[in-house]
Protein backbone atom coordinates (compact mmCIF):
# COMPACT_ATOMS: atom_id res chain seq x y z
CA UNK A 1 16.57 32.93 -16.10
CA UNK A 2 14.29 30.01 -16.56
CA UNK A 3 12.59 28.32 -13.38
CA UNK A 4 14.28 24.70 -13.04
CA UNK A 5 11.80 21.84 -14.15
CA UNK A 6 13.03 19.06 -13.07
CA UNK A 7 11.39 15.43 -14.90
CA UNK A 8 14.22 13.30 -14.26
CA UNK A 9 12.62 11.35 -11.14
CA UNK A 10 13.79 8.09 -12.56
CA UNK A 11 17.61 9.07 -11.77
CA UNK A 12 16.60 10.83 -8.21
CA UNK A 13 13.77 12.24 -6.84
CA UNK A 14 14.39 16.09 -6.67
CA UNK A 15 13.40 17.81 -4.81
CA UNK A 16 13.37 16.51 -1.53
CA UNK A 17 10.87 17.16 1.62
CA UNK A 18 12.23 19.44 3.70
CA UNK A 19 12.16 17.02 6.63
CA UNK A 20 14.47 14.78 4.70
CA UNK A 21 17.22 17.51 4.69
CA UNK A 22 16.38 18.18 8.16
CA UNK A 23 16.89 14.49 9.30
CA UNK A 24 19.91 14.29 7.35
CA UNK A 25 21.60 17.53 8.41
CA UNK A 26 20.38 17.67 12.52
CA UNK A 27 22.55 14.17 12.36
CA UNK A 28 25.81 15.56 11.15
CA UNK A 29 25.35 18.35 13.10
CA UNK A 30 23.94 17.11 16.54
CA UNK A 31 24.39 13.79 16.99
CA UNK A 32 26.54 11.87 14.64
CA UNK A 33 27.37 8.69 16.43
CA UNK A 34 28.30 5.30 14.63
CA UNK A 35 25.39 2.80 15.28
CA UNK A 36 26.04 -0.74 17.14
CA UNK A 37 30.06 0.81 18.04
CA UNK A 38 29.76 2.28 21.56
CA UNK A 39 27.35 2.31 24.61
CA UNK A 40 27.11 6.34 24.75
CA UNK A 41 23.81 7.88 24.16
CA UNK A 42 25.10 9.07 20.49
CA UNK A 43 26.07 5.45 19.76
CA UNK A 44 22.11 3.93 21.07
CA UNK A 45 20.66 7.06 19.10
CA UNK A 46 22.36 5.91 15.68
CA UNK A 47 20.91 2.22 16.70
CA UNK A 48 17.70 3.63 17.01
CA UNK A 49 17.61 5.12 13.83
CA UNK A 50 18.76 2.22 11.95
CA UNK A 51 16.30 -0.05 13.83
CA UNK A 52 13.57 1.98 12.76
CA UNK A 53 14.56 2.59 9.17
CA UNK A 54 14.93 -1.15 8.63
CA UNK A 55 11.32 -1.97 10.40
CA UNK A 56 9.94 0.39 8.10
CA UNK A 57 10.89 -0.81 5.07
CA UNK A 58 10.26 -4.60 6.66
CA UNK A 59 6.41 -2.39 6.72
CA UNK A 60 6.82 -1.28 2.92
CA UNK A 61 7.33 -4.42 1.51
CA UNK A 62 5.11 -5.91 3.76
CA UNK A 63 7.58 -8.99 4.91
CA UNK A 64 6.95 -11.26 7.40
CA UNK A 65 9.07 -10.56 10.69
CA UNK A 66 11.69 -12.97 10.38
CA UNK A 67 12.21 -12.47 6.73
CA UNK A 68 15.05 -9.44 6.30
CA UNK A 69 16.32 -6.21 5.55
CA UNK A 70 19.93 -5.63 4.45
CA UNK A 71 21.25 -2.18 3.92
CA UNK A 72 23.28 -1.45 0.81
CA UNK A 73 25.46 1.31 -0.37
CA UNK A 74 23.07 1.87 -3.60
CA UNK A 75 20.47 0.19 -5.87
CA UNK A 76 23.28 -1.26 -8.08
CA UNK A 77 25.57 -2.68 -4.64
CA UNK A 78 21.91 -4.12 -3.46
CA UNK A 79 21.82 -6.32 -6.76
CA UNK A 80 25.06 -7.17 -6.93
CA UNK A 81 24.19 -8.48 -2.92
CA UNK A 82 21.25 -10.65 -4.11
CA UNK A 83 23.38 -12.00 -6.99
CA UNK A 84 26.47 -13.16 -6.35
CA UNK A 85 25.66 -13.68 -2.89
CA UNK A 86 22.58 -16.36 -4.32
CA UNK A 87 24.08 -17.91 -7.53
CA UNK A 88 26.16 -20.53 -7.38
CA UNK A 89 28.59 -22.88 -9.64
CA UNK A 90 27.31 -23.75 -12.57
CA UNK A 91 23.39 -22.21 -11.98
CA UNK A 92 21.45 -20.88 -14.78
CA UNK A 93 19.72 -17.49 -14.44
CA UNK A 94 16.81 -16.01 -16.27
CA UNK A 95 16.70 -12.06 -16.96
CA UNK A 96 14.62 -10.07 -18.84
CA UNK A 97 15.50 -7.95 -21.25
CA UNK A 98 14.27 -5.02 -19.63
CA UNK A 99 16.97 -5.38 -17.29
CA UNK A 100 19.55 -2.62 -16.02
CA UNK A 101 22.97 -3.36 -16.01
CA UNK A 102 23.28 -3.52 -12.41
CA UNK A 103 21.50 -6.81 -13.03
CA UNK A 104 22.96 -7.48 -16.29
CA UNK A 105 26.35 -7.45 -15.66
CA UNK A 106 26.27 -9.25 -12.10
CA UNK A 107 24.69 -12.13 -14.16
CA UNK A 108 27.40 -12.50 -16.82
CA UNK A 109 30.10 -12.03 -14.24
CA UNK A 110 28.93 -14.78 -12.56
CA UNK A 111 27.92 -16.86 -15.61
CA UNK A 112 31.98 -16.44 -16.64
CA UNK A 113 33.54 -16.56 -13.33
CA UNK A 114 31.03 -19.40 -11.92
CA UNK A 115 30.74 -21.78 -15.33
CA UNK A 116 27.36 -20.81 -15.31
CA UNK A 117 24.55 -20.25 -18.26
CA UNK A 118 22.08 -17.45 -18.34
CA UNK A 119 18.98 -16.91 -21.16
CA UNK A 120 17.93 -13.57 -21.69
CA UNK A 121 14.02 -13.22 -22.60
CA UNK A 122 12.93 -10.45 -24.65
CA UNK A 123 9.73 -8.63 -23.55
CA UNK A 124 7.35 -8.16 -26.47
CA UNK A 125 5.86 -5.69 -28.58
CA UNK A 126 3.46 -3.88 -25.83
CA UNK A 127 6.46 -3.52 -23.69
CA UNK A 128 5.96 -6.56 -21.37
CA UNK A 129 7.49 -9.85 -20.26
CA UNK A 130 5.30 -12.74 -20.54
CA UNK A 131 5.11 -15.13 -17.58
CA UNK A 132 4.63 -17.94 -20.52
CA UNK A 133 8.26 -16.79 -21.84
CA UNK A 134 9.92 -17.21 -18.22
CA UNK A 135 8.15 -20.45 -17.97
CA UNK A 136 10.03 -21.72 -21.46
CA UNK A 137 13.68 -20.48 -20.17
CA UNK A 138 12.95 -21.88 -16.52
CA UNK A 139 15.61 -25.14 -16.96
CA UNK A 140 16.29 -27.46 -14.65
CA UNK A 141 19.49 -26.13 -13.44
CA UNK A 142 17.89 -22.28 -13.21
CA UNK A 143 18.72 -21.13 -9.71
CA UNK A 144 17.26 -17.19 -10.34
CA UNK A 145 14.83 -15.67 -12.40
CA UNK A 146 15.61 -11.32 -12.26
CA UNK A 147 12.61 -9.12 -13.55
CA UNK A 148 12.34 -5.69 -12.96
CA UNK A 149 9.47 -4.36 -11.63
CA UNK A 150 8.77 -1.38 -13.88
CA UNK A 151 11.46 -0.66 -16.92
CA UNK A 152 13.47 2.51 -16.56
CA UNK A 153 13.07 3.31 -20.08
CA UNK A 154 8.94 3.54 -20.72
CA UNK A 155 7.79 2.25 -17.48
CA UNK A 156 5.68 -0.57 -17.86
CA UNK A 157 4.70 -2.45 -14.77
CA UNK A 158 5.88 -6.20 -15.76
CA UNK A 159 3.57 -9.02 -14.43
CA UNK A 160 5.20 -10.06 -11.20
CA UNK A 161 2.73 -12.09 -9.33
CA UNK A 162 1.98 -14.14 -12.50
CA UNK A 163 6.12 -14.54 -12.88
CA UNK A 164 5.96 -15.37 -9.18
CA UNK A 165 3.79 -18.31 -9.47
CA UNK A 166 5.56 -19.39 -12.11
CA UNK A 167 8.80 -19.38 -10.07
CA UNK A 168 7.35 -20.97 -7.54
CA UNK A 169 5.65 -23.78 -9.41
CA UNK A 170 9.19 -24.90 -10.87
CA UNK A 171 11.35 -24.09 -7.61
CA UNK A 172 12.85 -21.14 -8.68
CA UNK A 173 13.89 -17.87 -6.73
CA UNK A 174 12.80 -14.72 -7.78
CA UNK A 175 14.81 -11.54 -7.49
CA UNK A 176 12.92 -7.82 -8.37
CA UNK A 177 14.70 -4.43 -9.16
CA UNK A 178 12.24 -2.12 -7.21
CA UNK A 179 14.24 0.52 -8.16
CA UNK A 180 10.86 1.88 -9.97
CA UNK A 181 8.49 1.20 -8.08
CA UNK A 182 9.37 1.52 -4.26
CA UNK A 183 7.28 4.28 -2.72
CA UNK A 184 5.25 4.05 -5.92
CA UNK A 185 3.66 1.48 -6.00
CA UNK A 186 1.90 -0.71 -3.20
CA UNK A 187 4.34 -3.72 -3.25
CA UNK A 188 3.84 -7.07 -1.18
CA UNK A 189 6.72 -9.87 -1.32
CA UNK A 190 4.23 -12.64 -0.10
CA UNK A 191 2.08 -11.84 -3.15
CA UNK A 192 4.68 -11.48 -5.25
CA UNK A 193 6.43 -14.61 -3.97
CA UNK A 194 9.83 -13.10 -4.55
CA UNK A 195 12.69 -14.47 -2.22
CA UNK A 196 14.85 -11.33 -3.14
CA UNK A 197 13.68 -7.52 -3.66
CA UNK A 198 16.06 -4.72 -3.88
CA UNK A 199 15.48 -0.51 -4.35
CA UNK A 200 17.25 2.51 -3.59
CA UNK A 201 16.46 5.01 -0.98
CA UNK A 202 16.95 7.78 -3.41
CA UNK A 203 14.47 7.90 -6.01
CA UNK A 204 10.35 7.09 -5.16
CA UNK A 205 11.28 6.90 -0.91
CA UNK A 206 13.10 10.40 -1.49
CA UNK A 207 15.93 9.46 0.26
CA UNK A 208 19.19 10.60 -0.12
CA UNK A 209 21.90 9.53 -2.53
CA UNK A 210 23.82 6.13 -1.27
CA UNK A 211 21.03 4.49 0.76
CA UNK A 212 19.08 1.09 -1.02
CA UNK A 213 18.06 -1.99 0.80
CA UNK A 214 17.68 -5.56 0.02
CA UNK A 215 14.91 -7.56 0.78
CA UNK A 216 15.82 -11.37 1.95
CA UNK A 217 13.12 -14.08 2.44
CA UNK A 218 13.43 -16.39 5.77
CA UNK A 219 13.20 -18.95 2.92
CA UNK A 220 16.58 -18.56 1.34
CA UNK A 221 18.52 -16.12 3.93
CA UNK A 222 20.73 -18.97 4.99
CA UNK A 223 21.52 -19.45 1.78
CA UNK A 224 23.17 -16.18 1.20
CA UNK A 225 26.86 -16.07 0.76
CA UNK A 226 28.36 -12.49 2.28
CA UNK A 227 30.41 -10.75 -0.31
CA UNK A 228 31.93 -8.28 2.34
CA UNK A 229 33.78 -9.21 5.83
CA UNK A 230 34.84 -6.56 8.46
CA UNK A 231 33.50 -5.19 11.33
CA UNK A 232 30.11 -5.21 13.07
CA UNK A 233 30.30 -4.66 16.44
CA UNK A 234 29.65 -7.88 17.20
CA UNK A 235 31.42 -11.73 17.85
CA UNK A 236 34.82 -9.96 17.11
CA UNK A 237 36.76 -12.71 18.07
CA UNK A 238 35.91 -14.46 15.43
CA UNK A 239 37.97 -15.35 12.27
CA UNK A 240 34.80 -15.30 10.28
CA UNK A 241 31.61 -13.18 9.13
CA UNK A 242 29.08 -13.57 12.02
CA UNK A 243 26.27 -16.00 10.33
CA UNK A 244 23.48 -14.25 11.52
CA UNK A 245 21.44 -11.26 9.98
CA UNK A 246 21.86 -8.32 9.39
CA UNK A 247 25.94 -8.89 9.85
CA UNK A 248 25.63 -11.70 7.90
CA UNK A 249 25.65 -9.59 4.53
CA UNK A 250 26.24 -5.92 6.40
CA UNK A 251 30.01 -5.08 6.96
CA UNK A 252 31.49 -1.93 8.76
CA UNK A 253 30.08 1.58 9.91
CA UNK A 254 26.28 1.75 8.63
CA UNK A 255 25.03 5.66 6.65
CA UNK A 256 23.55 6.45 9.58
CA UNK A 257 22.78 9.93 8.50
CA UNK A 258 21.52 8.87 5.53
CA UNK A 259 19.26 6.30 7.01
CA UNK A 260 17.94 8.91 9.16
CA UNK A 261 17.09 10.99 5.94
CA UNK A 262 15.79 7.56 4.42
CA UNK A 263 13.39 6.98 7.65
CA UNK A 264 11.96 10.53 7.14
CA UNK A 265 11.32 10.11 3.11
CA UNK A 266 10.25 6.71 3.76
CA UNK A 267 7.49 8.20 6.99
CA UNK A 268 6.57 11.25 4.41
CA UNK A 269 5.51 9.16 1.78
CA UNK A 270 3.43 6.77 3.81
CA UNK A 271 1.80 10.31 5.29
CA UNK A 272 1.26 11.23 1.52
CA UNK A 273 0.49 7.54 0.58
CA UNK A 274 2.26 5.71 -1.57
CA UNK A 275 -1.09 5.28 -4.39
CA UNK A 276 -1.31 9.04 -4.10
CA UNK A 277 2.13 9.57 -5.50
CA UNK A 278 1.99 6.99 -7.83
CA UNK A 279 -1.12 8.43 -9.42
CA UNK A 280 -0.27 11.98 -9.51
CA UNK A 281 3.19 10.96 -10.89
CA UNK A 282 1.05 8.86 -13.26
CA UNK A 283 -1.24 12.10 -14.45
CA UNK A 284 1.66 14.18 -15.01
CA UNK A 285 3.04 12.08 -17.42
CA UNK A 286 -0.33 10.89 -19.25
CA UNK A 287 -0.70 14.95 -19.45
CA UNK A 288 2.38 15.20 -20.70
CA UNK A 289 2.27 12.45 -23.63
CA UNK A 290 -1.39 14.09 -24.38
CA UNK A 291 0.66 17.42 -24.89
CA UNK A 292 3.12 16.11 -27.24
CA UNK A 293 0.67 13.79 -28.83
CA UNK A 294 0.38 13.80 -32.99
CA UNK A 295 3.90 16.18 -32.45
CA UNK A 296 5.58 15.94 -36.33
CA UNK A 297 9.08 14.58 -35.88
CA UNK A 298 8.56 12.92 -32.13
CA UNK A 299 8.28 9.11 -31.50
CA UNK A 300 6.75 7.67 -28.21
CA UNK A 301 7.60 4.25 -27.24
CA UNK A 302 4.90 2.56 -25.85
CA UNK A 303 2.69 5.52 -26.18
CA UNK A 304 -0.66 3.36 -25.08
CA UNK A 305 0.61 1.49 -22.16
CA UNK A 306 -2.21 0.11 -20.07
CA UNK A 307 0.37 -0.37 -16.63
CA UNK A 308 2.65 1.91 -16.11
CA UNK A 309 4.82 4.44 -13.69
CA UNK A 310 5.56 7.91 -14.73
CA UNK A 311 8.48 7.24 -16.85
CA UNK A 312 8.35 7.53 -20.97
CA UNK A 313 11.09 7.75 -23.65
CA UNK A 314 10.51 9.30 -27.01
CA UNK A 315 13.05 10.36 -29.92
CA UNK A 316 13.40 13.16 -32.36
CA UNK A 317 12.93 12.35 -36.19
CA UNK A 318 15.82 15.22 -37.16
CA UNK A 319 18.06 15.74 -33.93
CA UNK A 320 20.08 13.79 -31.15
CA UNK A 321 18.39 13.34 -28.02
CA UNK A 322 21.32 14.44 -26.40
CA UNK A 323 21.59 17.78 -28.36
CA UNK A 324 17.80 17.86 -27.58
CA UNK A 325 18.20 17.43 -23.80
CA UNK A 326 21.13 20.24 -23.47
CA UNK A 327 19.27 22.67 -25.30
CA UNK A 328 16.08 21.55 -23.30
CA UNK A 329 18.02 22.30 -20.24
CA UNK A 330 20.43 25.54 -21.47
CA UNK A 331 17.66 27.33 -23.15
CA UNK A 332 14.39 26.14 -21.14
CA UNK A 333 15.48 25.60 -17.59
CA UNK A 334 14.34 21.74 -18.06
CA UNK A 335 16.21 18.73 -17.12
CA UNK A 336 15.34 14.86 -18.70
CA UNK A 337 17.85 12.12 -19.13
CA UNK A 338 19.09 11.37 -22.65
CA UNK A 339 20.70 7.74 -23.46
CA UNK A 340 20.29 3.95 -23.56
CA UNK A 341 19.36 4.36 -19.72
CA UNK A 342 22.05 1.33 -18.93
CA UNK A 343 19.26 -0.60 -19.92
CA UNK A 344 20.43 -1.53 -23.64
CA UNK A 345 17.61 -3.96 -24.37
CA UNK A 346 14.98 -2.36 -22.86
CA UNK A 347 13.15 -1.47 -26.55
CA UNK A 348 14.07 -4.58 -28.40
CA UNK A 349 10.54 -5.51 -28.64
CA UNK A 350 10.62 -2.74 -31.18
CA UNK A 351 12.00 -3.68 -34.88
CA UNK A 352 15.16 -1.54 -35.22
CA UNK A 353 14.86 0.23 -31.90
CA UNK A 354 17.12 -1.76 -29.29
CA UNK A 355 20.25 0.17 -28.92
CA UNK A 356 18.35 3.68 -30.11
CA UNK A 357 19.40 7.01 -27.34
CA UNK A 358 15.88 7.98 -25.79
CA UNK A 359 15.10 10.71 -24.14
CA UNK A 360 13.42 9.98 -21.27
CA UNK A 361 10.89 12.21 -18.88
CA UNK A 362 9.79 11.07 -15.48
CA UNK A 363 8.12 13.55 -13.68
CA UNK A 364 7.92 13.87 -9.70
CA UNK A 365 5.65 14.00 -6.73
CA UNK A 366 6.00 17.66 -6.50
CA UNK A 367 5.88 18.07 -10.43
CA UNK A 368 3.47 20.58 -11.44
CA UNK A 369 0.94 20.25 -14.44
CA UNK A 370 1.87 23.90 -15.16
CA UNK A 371 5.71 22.20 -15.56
CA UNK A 372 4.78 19.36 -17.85
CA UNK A 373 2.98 21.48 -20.29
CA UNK A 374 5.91 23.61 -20.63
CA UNK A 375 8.26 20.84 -21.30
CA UNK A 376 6.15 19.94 -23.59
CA UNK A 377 5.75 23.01 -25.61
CA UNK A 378 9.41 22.85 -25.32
CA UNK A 379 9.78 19.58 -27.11
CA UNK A 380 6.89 20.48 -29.72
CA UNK A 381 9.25 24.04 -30.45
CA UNK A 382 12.84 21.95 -31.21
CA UNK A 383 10.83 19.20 -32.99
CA UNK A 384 9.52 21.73 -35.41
C-alpha cells in the first residue's frame, strides 16, 4: 500500500487539525443546540459560537464593524447570495474570464431572467486580468464587476486593489471569489475596496464541508435583496423577511456544528499565520514545478508566474489527464484533480488551450516536500 498524498487543496483542505474534528464532533455529541431558537443554555451556547465565528471572519477580512458577515451553505450558495441578491433589471456585469461557474452561471441567469447584458474580459497571456481591460467594459449601466482573487486553475493572484480603484472611480461594485485565497493570503476589503467578498470555510480556513461566508459592505447592505425567507427566531409575526442583518439574507437553523469547526480552523490558522501557510503552500509547489521542470511530454501553464497561490495545472503530450490522475492515484497513492476545473475559460489567454482538461496540483499546509517530490517522480515516470 502506498501512503496517501494528498495535493488537491484547491477542492478541500485535507487533512484537517485535529481541533477542527474536535470542535465539530464535541458539538454533535455534547451540546447540539439550534442557535437564536430557545433560551436554554444549549440554545445561548450555539449563539455563542456563531457570534464568534462571524466576528472572526469580520477580523479576517478586516471589515469595519458595521459592515457584515452572512453565512452561506457553500462557496457557490455565497455567490449566488452576492449576485442575484445585488443585480438588478436590466444591469450590466463585468466577469473575468478566470471565473468559476458559480459566478458564471449566476451572471447569465440573471442576464436572461433580468434583461440584462454582461461582457466577459479575457485575462492575458501571463495569466492576469488587466485593470485597463475592466476599465474598457465598465459601461454606464454596469452595476458589478466579479474577479476572482486567485484562478483555480494556475493560481495567479489577479490585481485587485488596482481593479478596486477602478471600480470605484466609475461607481461600480466589486464582488471577489476568495475561494483561493482566504486563510492564504492577508486580505483587507477597505484596500481592496470591494463591496462584496465571498469564500468557503472548507478549503484555506480548514473548515468543514458546507460552511462559506459572504462579506457585505455597510455601503451597499441595504441594497441587498434576500433570496431565502423562513425562520429566524426573530419578528415572527411578520409577513416578511426581517430587514435587518444577518436575517436579512440568513434564513432557518444556522450549521452550528460546522461553524464551531469553522471557528477552530479559522483560530488555528491565525495561530499558524495566515503568510506562513501561504508561503509554505507556495514552496511546495515552486518545488514541485522545479521537479517536473524540462519533463519530455509535460506542459505547465503559466510555469513563471511572478504572483501566485499553490495551485498549477499542466497536461500530458501522449495521455488524458484523467487516465493520468487515476493511475496517479491507483498505482501511487496520490490524489490531484483532473478537468476544466468549472472554470472553462480560465486558459484562454493561451492560443488553443481554453477548453483543454488540466491536471491540476495544489498542495497543503501540512504537505510535505518529501510528498511533492514523489508526485513528481510520479508524473516524470507516466510521462515517459
Amino acid at each position: 500500500m502506498h501512503e496517501r498524498i494528498y495535493l488537491d487543496n484547491a477542492a478541500t483542505s485535507w487533512p484537517k487539525p485535529a481541533v477542527v474534528l474536535d470542535a465539530l464532533t464535541s458539538f454533535y455529541r455534547d451540546q447540539g443546540g439550534a442557535a437564536g431558537r430557545g433560551v436554554h443554555s444549549a440554545s445561548h451556547q450555539s449563539d455563542g459560537i456563531v457570534t464568534a465565528c462571524r466576528n472572526g471572519l469580520r477580523e479576517l477580512v478586516q471589515a469595519q464593524v458595521d459592515d457584515q458577515i452572512v453565512f452561506a451553505h457553500n462557496g457557490t450558495d455565497a455567490l449566488n447570495l452576492a449576485i442575484h441578491g445585488y443585480v438588478r433589471q436590466g444591469d450590466h456585469v463585468v466577469v473575468t474570464s478566470l471565473e468559476h461557474n458559480s459566478v458564471l452561471r449566476p451572471v447569465a441567469f440573471d442576464a436572461e431572467r433580468k434583461n440584462g447584458r454582461y461582457t466577459l474580459v479575457s485575462a492575458e497571456e501571463n495569466g492576469f486580468v488587466s485593470p485597463q481591460a475592466i476599465e474598457r467594459a465598465i459601461r454606464p449601466d454596469t452595476r458589478l464587476v466579479c474577479v476572482t482573487h486567485a484562478s483555480n486553475v494556475t493560481g495567479a493572484i489577479q490585481p485587485l486593489e488596482e481593479i478596486g480603484q477602478v471600480c470605484r472611480k466609475a461607481g461600480v461594485s466589486l464582488l471577489v471569489d476568495a475561494a483561493q485565497t482566504a486563510g492564504r493570503l492577508p486580505i483587507d476589503v477597505r484596500r481592496i475596496q470591494c463591496d462584496l467578498l465571498t469564500a468557503a470555510g472548507h478549503k484555506g480556513l480548514m473548515g468543514p464541508l458546507g460552511t462559506a461566508f459572504l462579506f457585505v459592505s455597510s455601503r451597499v447592505a441595504q441594497e441587498m435583496v434576500p433570496l431565502r425567507q423562513g425562520g429566524t427566531g426573530t419578528e415572527t409575526t411578520a409577513e416578511q423577511q426581517p430587514a435587518t442583518y444577518p436575517h436579512r439574507l440568513e434564513a432557518g437553523n444556522l450549521n452550528v456544528g460546522g461553524l464551531g469547526a469553522l471557528l477552530a480552523g479559522l483560530r488555528y490558522v491565525q495561530t499558524v499565520g495566515v503568510e506562513a501557510i501561504g508561503r509554505h503552500e507556495g514552496e511546495l509547489l515552486e518545488l514541485f514545478l522545479s521537479e517536473i521542470d524540462s519533463c519530455p511530454g509535460v506542459t505547465v501553464f503559466q510555469r513563471y508566474c511572478p504572483n501566485r497561490v499553490g495551485i498549477a495545472s499542466l497536461t500530458f503530450a501522449d495521455h488524458d489527464v484523467h487516465d493520468a490522475a487515476v493511475i496517479l492515484d491507483s498505482a501511487y497513492g496520490i490524489q490531484v484533480r483532473a478537468g476544466l476545473h468549472c472554470s472553462p475559460h480560465a486558459l484562454s489567454g493561451w492560443p488553443q488551450a481554453e477548453s483543454i482538461p488540466t491536471l491540476r496540483v495544489s498542495p497543503g499546509w501540512q504537505t510535505t516536500p518529501e510528498q511533492i517530490k514523489k508526485a513528481a517522480a510520479a508524473i516524470r515516470e507516466i510521462a515517459s
